[in-house]
Protein backbone atom coordinates (compact mmCIF):
# COMPACT_ATOMS: atom_id res chain seq x y z
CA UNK A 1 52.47 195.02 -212.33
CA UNK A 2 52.32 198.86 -210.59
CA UNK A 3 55.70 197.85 -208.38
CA UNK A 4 55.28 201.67 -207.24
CA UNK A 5 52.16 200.42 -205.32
CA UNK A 6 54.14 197.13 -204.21
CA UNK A 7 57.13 199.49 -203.04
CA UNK A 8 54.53 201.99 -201.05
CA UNK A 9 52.98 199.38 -199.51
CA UNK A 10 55.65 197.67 -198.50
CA UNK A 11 57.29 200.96 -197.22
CA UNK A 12 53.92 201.45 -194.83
CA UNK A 13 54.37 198.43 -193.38
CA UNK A 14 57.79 198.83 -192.25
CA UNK A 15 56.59 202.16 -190.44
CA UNK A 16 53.43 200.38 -189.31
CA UNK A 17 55.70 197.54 -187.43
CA UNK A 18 59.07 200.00 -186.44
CA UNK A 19 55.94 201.65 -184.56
CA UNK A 20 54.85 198.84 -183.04
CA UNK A 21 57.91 197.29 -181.88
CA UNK A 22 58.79 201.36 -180.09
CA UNK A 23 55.57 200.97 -178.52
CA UNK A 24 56.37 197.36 -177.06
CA UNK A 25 59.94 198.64 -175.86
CA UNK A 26 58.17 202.08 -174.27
CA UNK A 27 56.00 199.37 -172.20
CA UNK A 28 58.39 197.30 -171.76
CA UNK A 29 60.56 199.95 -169.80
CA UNK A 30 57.29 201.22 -168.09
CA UNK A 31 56.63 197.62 -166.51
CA UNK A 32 60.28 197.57 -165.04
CA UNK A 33 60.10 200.86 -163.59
CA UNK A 34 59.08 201.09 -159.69
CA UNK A 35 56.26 203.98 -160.68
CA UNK A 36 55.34 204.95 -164.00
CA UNK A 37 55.45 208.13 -165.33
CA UNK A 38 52.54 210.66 -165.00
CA UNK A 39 50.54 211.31 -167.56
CA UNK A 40 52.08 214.48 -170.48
CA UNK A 41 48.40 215.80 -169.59
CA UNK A 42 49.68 216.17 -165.83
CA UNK A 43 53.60 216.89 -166.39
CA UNK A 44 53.46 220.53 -165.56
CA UNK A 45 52.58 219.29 -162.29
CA UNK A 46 55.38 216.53 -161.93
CA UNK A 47 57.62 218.87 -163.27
CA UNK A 48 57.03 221.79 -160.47
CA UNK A 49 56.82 219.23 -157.43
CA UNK A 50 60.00 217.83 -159.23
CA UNK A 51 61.98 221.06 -159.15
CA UNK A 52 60.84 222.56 -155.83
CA UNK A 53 62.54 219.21 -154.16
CA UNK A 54 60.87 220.86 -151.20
CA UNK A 55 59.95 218.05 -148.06
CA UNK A 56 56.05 219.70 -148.01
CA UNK A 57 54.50 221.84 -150.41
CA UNK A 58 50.77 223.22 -150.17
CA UNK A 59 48.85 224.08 -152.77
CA UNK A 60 45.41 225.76 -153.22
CA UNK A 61 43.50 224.67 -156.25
CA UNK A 62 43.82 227.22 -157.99
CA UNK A 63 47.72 226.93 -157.89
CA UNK A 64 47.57 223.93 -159.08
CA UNK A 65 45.25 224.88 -162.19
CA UNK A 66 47.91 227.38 -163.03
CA UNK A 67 50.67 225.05 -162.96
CA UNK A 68 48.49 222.22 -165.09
CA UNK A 69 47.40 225.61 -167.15
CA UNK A 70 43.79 224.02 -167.19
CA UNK A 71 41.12 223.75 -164.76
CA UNK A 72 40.70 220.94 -162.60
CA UNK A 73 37.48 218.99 -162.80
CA UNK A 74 34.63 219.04 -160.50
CA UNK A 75 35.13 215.83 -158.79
CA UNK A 76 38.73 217.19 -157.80
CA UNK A 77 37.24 219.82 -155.78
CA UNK A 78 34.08 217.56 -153.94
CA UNK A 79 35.68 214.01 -153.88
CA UNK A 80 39.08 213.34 -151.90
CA UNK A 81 39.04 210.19 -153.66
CA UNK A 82 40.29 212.33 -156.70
CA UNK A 83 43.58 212.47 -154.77
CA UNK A 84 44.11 209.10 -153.68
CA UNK A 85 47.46 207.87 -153.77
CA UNK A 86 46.87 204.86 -156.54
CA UNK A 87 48.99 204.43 -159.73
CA UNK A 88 45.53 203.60 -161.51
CA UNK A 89 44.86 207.25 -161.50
CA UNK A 90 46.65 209.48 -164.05
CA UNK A 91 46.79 212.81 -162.22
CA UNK A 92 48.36 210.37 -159.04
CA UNK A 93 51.00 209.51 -161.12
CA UNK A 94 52.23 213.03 -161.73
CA UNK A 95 53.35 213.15 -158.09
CA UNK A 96 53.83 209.74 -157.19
CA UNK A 97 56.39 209.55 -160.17
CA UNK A 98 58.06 212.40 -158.52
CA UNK A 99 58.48 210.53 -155.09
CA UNK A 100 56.06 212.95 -153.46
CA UNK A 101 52.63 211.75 -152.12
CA UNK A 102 49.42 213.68 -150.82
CA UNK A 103 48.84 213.88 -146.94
CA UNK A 104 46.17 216.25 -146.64
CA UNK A 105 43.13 217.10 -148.66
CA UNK A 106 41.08 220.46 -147.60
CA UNK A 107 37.79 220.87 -149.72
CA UNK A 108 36.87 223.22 -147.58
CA UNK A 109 39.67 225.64 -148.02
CA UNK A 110 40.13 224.48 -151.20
CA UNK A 111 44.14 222.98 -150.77
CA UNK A 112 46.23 220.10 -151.21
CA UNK A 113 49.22 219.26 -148.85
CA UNK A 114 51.77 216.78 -150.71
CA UNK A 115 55.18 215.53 -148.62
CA UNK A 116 58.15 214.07 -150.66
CA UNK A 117 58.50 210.25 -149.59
CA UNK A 118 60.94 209.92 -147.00
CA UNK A 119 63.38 206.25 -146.06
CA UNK A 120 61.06 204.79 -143.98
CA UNK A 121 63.50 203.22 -142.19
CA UNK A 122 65.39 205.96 -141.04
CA UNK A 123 62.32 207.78 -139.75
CA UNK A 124 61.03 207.43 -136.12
CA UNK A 125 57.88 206.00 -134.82
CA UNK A 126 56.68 209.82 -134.44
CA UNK A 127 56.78 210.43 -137.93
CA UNK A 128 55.49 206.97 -138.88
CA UNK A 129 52.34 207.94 -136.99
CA UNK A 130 52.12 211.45 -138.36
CA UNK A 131 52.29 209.86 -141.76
CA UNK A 132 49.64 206.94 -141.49
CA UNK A 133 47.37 209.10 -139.76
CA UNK A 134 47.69 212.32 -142.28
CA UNK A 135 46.88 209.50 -144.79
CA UNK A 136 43.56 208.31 -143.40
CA UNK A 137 42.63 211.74 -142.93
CA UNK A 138 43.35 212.45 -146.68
CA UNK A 139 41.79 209.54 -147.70
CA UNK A 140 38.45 208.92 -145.16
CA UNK A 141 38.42 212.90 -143.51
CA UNK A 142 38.74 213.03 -140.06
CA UNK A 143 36.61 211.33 -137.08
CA UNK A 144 37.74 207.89 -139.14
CA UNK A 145 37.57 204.82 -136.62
CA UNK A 146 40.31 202.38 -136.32
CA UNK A 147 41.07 199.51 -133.85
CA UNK A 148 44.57 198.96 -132.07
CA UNK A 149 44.73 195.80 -134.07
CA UNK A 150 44.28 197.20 -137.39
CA UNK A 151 46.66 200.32 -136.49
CA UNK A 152 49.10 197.45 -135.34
CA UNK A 153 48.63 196.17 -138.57
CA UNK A 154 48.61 198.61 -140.93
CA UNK A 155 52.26 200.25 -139.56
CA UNK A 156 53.51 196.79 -139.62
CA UNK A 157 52.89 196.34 -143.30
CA UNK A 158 53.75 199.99 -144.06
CA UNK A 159 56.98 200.31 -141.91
CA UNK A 160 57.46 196.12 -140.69
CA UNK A 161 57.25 198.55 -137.17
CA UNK A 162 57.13 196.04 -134.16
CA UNK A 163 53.98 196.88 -132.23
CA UNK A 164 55.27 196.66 -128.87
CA UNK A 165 57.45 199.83 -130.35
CA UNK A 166 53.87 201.59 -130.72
CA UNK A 167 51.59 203.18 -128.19
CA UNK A 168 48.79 205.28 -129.48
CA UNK A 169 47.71 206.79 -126.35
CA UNK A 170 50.89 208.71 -126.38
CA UNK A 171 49.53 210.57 -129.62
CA UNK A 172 45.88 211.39 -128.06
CA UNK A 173 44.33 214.80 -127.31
CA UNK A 174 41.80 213.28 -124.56
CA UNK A 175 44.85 210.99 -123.25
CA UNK A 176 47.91 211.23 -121.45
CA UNK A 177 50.80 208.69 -120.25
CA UNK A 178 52.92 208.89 -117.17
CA UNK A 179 56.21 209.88 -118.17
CA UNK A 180 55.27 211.35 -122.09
CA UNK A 181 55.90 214.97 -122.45
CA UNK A 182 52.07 215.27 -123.69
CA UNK A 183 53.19 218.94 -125.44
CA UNK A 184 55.65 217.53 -127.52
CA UNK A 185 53.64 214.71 -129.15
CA UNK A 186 52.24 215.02 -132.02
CA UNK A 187 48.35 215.13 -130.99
CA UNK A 188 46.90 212.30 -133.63
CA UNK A 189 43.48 210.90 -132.42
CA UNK A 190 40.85 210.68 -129.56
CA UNK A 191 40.54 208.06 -127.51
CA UNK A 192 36.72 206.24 -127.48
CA UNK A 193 37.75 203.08 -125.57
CA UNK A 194 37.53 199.72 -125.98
CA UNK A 195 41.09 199.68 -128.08
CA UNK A 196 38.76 202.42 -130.77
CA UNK A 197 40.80 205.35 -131.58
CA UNK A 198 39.15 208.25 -133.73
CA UNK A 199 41.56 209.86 -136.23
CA UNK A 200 41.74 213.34 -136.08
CA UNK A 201 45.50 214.30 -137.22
CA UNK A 202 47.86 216.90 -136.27
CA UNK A 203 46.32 220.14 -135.83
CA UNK A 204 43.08 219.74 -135.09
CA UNK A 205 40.99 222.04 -133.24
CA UNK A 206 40.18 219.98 -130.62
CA UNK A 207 38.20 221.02 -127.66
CA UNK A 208 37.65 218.44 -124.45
CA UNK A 209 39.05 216.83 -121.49
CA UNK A 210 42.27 215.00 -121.31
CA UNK A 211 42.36 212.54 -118.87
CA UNK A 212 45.51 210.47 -117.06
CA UNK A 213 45.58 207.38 -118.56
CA UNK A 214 46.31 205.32 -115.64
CA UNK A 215 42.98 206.48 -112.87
CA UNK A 216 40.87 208.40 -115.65
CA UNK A 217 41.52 211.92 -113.96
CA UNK A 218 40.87 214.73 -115.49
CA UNK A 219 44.32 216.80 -115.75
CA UNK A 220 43.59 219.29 -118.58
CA UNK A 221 41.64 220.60 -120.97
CA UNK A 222 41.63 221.60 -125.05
CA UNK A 223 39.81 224.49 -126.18
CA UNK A 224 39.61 225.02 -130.02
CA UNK A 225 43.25 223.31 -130.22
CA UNK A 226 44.85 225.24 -127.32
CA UNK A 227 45.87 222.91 -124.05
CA UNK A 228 45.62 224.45 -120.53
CA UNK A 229 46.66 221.99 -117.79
CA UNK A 230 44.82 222.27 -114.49
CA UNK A 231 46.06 221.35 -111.05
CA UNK A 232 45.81 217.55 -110.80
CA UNK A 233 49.35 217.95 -113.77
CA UNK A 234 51.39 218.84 -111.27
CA UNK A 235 49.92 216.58 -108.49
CA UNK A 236 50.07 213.44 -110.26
CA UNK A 237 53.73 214.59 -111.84
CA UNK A 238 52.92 214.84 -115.08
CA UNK A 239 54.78 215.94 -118.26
């Protein structure tokens, strides 16, 4: 009998299951974690959003291919899908593990815009807005469509935000309330009626009328994301 053999084999087993049983305890510890931890592939990239611990960092593409020391695939660069916020993709995970989360995608210029995850209930119904909005933008592009209701909805299940707390035509660039001071809202989405808002988010270069939302008159107007009031502002004591 070749116990050598016996001994060997019995020796790769041991390994075989001590391997197994890490591998169990890794998941294990993955499962019970809020997030799991990005991918090693992506880690350069956890590791610099990580240690900048800044609230909103932008990054070209390029940037980001230096830090990951690789270049990024096509899709990355034609698809904002790529840069969805979902723990089923790897490359999400490197920021999402890292409590940050991305809030604007730019094919165009070619840059990502990720914002470290803030208590959501400490933060006001102006940021709250910024922050759903910046997300449908990141995720649909701008000119997306959404109904009161769903808006309702979706910052109830996001925030548990009341929605007699929320009034969207107080963040429109064709709209203004009685009693808002219009210049220091954050301008979110156009107006289309009906309860329809069109997401825009903040910054855009919006050019157009805005009207008083009570009688429909024209008070002001955007061109290429500047706002010039006219004289019906002062008349109807807007501001």
């Amino acid at each position: 009998m070749d116990y050598d053999k016996i001994i060997l084999d019995m020796l790769n087993r041991i390994v075989k299951l001590e391997e197994k049983v890490e591998w169990l305890s890794n998941n294990a510890q993955a499962n019970d974690a809020e997030l799991p931890t990005g991918s090693k592939k992506y880690r350069f990239l956890s590791d610099y959003l990580h240690q900048s611990n800044l609230p909103r960092i932008k990054l070209l593409f390029t940037e980001i291919e230096d830090i990951l020391k690789f270049k990024l695939p096509e899709s990355a660069t034609t698809h904002r899908a790529f840069w969805a916020n979902t723990t089923s993709h790897s490359i999400a995970l490197s920021w999402l593990s890292v409590n940050y989360s991305v809030v604007e995608v730019n094919l165009e210029e070619k840059y990502i815009i990720f914002e470290r995850k803030r208590d959501f209930e400490k933060m006001t119904i102006d940021e709250q807005m910024r922050m759903v909005v910046a997300e449908i933008v990141s995720e649909y592009g701008a000119h997306y469509k959404i109904s009161l209701k769903e808006l309702y909805e979706l910052l109830s299940a996001r925030f548990k935000t009341n929605s007699s707390s929320i009034i969207p035509s107080d963040y429109c660039y064709n709209r203004v309330n009685k009693g808002v001071a219009f210049e220091k809202k954050p301008h979110l989405f156009r107006f289309l009626g009906d309860g329809i808002y069109e997401c825009l988010g903040e910054g855009y270069l919006f050019t157009g009328d805005v009207e008083n939302a009570n009688d429909s008159i024209v008070v002001g107007s955007w061109e290429n994301g500047a706002f010039h009031k006219n004289a019906n502002w002062n008349l109807l004591g807007l501001k």
